[in-house]
PDB file of N, CA and C in Angstrom:
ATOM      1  N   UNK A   1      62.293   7.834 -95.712  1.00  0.00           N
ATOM      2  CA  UNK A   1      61.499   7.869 -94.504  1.00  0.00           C
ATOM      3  C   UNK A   1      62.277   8.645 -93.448  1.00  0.00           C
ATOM      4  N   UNK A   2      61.697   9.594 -92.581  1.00  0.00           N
ATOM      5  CA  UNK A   2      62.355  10.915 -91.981  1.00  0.00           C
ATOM      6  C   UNK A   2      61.946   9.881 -90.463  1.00  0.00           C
ATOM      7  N   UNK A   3      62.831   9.797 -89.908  1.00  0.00           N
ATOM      8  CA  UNK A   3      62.779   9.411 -88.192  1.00  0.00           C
ATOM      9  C   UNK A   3      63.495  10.613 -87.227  1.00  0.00           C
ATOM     10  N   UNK A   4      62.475  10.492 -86.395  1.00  0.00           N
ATOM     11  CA  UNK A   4      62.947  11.620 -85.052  1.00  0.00           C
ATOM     12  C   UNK A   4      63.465  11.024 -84.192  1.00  0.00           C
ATOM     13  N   UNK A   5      64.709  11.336 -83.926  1.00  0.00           N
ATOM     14  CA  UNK A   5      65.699  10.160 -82.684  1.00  0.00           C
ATOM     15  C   UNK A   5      65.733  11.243 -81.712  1.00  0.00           C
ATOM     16  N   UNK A   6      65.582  10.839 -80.515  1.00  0.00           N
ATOM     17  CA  UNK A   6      65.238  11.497 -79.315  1.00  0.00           C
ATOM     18  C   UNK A   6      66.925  12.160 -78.639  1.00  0.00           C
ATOM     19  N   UNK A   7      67.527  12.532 -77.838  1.00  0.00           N
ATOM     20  CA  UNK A   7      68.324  12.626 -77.022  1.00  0.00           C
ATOM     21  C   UNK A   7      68.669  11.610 -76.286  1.00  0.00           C
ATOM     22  N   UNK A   8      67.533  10.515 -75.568  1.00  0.00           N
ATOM     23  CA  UNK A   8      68.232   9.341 -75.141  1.00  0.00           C
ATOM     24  C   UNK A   8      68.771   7.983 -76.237  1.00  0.00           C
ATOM     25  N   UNK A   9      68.147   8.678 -77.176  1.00  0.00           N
ATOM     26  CA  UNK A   9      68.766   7.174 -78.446  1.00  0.00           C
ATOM     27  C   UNK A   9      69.955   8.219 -78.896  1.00  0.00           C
ATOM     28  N   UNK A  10      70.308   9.011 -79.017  1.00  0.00           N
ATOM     29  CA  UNK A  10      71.365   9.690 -79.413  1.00  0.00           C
ATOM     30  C   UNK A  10      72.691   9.439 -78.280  1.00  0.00           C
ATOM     31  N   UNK A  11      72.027   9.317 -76.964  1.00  0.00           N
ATOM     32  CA  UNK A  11      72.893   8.739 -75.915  1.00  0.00           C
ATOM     33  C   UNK A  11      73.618   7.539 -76.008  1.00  0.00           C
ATOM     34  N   UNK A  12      72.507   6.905 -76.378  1.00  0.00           N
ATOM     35  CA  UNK A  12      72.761   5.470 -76.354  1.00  0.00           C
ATOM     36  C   UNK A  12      73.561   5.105 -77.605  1.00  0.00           C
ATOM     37  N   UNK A  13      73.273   5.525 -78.686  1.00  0.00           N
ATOM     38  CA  UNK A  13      74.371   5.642 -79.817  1.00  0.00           C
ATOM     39  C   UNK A  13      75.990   5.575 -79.528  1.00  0.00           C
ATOM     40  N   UNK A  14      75.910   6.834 -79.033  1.00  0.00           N
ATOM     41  CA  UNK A  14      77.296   7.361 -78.100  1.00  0.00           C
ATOM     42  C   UNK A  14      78.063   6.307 -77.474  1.00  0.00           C
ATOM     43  N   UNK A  15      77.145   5.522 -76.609  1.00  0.00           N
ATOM     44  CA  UNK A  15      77.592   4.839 -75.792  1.00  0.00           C
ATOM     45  C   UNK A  15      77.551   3.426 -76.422  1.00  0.00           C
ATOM     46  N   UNK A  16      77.319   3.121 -77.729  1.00  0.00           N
ATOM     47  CA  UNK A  16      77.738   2.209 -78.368  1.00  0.00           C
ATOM     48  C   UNK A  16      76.602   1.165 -77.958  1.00  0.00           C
ATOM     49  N   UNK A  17      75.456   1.395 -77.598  1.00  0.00           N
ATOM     50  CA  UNK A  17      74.344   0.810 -76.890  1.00  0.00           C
ATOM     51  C   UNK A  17      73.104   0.458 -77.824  1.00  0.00           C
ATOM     52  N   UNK A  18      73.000   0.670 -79.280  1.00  0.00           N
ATOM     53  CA  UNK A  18      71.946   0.824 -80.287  1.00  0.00           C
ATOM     54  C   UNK A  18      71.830  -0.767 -80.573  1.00  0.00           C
ATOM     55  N   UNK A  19      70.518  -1.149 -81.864  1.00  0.00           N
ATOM     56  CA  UNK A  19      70.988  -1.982 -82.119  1.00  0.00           C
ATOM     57  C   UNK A  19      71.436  -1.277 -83.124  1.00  0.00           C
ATOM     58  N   UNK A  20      71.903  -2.755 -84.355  1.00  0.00           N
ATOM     59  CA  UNK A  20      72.989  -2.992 -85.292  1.00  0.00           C
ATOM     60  C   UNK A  20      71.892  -1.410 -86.335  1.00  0.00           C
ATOM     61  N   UNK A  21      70.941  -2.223 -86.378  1.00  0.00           N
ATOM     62  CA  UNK A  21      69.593  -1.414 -87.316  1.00  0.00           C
ATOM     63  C   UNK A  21      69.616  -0.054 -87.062  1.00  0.00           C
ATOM     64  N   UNK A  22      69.447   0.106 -85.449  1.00  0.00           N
ATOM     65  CA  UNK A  22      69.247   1.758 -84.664  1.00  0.00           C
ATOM     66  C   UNK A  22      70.530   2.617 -85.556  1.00  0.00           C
ATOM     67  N   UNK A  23      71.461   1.782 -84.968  1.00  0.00           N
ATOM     68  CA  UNK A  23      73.092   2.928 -85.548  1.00  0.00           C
ATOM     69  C   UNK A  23      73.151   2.981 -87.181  1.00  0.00           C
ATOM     70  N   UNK A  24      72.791   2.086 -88.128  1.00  0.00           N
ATOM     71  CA  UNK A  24      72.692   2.745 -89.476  1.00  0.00           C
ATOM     72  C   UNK A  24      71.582   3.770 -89.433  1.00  0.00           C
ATOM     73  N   UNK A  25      70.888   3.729 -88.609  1.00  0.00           N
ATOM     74  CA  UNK A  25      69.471   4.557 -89.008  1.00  0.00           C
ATOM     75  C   UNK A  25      70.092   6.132 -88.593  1.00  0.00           C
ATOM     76  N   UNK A  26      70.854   5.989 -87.289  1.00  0.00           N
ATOM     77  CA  UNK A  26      71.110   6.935 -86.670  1.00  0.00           C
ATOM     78  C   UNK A  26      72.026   8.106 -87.743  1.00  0.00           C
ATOM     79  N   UNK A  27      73.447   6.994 -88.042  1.00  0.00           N
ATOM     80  CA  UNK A  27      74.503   7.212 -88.836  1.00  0.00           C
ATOM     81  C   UNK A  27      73.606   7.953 -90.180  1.00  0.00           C
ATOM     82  N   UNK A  28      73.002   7.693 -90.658  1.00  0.00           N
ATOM     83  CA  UNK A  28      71.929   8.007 -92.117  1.00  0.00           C
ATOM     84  C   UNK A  28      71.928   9.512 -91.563  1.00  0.00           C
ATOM     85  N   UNK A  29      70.628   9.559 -90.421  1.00  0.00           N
ATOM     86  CA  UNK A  29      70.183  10.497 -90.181  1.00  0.00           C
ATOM     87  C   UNK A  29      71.179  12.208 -89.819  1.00  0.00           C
ATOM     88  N   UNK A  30      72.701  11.353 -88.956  1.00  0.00           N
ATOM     89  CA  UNK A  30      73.308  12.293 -88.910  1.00  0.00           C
ATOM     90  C   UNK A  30      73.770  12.938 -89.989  1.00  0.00           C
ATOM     91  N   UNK A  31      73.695  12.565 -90.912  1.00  0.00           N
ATOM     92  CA  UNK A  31      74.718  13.035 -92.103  1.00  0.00           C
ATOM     93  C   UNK A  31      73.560  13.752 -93.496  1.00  0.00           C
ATOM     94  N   UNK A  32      72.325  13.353 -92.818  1.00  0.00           N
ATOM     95  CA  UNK A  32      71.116  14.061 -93.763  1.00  0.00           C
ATOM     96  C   UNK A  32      70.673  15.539 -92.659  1.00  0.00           C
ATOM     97  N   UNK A  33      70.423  15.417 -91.243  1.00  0.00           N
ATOM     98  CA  UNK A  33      70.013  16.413 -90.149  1.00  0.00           C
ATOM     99  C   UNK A  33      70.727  17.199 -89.620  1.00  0.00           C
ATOM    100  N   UNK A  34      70.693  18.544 -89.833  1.00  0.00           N
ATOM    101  CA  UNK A  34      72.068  19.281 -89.179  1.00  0.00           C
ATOM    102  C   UNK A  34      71.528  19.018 -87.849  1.00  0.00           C
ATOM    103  N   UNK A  35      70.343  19.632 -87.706  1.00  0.00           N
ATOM    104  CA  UNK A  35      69.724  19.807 -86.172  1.00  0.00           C
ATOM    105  C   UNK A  35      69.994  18.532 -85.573  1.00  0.00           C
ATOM    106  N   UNK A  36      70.101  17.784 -85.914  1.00  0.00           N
ATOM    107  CA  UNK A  36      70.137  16.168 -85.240  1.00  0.00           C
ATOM    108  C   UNK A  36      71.873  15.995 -84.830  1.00  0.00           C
ATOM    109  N   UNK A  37      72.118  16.327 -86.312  1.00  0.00           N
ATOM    110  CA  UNK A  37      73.899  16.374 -85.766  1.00  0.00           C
ATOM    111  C   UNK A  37      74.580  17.530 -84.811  1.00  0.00           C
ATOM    112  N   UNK A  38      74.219  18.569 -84.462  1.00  0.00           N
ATOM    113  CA  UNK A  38      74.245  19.472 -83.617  1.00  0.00           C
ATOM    114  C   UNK A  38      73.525  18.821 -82.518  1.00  0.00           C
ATOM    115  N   UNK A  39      73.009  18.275 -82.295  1.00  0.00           N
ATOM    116  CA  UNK A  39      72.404  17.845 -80.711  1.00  0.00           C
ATOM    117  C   UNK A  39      73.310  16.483 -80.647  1.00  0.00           C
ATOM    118  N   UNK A  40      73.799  15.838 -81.179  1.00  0.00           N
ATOM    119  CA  UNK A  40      74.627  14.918 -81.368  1.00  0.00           C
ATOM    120  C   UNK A  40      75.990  15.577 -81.224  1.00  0.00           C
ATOM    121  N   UNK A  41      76.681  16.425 -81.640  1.00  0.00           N
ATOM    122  CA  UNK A  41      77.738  16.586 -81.214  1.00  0.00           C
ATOM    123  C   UNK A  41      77.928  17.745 -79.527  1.00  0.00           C
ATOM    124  N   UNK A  42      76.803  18.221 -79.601  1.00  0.00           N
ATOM    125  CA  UNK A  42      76.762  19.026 -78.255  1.00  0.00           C
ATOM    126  C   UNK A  42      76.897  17.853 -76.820  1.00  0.00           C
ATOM    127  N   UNK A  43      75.992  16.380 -77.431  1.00  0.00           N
ATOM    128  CA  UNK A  43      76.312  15.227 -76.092  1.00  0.00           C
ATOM    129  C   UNK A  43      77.435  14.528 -76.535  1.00  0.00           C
ATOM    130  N   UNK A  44      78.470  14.553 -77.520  1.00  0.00           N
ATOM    131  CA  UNK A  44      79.160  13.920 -77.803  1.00  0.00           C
ATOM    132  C   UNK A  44      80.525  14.711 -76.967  1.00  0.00           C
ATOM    133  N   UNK A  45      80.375  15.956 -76.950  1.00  0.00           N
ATOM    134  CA  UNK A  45      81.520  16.767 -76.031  1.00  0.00           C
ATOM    135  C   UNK A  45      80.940  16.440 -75.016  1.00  0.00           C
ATOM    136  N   UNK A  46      79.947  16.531 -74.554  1.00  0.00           N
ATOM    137  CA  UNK A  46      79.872  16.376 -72.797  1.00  0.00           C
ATOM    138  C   UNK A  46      80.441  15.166 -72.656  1.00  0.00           C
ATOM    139  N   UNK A  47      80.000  14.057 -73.223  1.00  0.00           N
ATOM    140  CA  UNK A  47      80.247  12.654 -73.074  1.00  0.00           C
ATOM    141  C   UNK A  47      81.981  12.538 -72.882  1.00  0.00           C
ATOM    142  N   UNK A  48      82.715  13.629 -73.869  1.00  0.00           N
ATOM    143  CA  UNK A  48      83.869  13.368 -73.473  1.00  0.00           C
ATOM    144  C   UNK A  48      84.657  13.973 -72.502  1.00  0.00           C
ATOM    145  N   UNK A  49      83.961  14.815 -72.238  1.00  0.00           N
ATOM    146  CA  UNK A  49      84.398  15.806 -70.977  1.00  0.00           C
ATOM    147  C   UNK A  49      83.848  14.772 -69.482  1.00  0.00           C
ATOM    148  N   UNK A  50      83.565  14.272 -69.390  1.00  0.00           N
ATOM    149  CA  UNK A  50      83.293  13.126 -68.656  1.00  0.00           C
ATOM    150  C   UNK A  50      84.653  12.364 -68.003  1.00  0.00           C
ATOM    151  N   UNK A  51      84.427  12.343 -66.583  1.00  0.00           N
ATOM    152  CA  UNK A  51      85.879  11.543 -66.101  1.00  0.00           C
ATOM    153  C   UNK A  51      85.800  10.300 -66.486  1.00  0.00           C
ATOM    154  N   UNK A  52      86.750   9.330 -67.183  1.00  0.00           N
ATOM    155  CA  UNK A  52      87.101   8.265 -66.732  1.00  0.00           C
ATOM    156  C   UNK A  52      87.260   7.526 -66.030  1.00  0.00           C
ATOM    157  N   UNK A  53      86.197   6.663 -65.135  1.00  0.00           N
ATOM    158  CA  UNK A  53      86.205   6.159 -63.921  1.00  0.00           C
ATOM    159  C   UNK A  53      86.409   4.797 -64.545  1.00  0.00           C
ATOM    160  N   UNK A  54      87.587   3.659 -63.488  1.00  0.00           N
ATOM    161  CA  UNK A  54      87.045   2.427 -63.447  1.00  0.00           C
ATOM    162  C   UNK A  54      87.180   2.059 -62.094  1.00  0.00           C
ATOM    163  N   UNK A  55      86.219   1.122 -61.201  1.00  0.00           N
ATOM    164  CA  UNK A  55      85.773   1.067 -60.386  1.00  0.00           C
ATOM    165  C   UNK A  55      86.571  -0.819 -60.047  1.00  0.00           C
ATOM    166  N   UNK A  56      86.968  -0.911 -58.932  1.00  0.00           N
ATOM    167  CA  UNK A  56      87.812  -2.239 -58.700  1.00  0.00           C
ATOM    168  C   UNK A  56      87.113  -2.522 -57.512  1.00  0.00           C
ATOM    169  N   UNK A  57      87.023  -3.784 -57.529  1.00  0.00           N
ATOM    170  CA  UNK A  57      86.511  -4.219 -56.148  1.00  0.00           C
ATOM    171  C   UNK A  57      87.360  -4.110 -54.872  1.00  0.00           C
ATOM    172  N   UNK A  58      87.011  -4.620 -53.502  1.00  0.00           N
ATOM    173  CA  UNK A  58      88.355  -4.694 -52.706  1.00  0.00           C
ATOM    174  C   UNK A  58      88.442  -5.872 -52.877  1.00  0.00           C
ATOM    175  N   UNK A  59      89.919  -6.161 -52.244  1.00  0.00           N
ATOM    176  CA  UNK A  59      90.670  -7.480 -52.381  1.00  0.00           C
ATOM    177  C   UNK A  59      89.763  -8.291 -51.041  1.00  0.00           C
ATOM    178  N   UNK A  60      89.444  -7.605 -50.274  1.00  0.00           N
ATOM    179  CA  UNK A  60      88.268  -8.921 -49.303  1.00  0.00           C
ATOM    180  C   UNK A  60      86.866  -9.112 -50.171  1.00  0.00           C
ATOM    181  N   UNK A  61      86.395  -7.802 -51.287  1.00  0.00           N
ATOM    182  CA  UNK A  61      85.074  -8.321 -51.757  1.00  0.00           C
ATOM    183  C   UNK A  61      85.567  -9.636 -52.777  1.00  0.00           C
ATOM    184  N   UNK A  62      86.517  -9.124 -53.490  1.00  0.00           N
ATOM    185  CA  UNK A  62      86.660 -10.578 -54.317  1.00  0.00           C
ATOM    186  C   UNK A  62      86.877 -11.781 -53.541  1.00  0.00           C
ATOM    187  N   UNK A  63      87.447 -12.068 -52.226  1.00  0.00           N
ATOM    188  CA  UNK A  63      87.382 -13.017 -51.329  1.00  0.00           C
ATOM    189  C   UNK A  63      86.277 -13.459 -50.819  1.00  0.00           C
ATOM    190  N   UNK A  64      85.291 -12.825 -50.894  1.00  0.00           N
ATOM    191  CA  UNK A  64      84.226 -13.114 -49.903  1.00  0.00           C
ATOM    192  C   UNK A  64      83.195 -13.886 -51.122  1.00  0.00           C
ATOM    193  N   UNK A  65      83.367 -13.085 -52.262  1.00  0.00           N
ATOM    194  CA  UNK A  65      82.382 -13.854 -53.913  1.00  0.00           C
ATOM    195  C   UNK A  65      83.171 -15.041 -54.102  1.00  0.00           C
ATOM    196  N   UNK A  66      84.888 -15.211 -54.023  1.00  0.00           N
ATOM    197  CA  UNK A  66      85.268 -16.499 -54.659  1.00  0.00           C
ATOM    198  C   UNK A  66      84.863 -17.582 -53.499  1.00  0.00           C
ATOM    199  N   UNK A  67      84.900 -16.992 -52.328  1.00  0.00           N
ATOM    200  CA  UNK A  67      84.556 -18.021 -50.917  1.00  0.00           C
ATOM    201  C   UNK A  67      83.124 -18.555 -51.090  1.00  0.00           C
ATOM    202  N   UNK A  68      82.521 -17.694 -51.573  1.00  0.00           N
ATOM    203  CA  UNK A  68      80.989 -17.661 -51.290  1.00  0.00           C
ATOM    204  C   UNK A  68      80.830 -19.503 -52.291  1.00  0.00           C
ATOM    205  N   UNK A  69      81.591 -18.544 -53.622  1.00  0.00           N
ATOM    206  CA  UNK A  69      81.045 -19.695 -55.275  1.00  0.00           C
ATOM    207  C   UNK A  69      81.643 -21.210 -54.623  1.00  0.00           C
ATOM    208  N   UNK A  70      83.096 -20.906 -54.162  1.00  0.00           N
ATOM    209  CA  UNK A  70      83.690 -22.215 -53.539  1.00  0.00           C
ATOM    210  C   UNK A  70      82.230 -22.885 -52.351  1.00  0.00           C
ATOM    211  N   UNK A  71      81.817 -22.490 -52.166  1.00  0.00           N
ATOM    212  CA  UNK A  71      80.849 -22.973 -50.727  1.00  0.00           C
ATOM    213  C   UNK A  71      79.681 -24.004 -51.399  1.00  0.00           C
ATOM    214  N   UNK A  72      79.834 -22.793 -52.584  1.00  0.00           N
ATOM    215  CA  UNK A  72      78.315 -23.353 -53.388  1.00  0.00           C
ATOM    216  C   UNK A  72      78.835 -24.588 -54.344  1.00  0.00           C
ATOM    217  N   UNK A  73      79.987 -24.435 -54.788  1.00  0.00           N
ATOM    218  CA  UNK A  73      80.226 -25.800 -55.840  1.00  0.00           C
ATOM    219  C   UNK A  73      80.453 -27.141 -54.956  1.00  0.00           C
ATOM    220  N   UNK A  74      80.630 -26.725 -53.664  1.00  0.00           N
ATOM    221  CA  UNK A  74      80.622 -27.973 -52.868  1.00  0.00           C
ATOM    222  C   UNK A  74      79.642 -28.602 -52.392  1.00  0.00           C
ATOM    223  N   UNK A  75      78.280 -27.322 -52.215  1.00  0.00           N
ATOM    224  CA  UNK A  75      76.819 -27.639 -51.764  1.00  0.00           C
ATOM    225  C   UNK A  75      76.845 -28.180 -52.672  1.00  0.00           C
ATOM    226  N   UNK A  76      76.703 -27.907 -54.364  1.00  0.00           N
ATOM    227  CA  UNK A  76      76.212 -29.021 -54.983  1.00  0.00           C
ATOM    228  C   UNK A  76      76.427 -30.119 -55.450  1.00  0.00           C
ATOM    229  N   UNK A  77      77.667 -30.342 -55.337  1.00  0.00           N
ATOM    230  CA  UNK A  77      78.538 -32.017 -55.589  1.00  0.00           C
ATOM    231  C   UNK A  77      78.046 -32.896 -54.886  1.00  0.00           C
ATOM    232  N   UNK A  78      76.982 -32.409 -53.511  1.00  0.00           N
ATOM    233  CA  UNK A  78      77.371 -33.800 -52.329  1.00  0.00           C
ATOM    234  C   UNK A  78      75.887 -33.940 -52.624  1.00  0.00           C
TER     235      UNK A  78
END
């Protein structure tokens, strides 16, 4: 059975986002579709050419969420 996987399920592959089912289907398909694996490896370089961002809160936002939860576990004890 021949399936057409789009560019955003090929994304989502990438990004480790499929289900369990999607990624054998995908994995199958790459290794039977050149055209599929060529559009697959053309987002697989962008994807890695991609900065590495990780994003940290500030040290008052985490104060203000642990203050907040502390406020609330006390609203609900009483």
């Amino acid at each position: 059975m021949e399936q057409n996987f789009t560019k955003n399920q090929l994304l989502l592959f990438i990004y480790k986002e499929t289900s369990a089912s999607t990624t054998l289907a995908i994995q199958e398909a790459l290794n039977e579709d050149w055209n599929l694996y060529e559009q697959y490896t053309e987002l697989l370089q962008g994807y890695q050419q991609l900065p590495k961002v990780k994003f940290n809160p500030s040290k008052s936002t985490l104060n203000s969420i642990l203050g907040y939860s502390q406020n609330s576990a006390m609203t609900l004890h009483h």
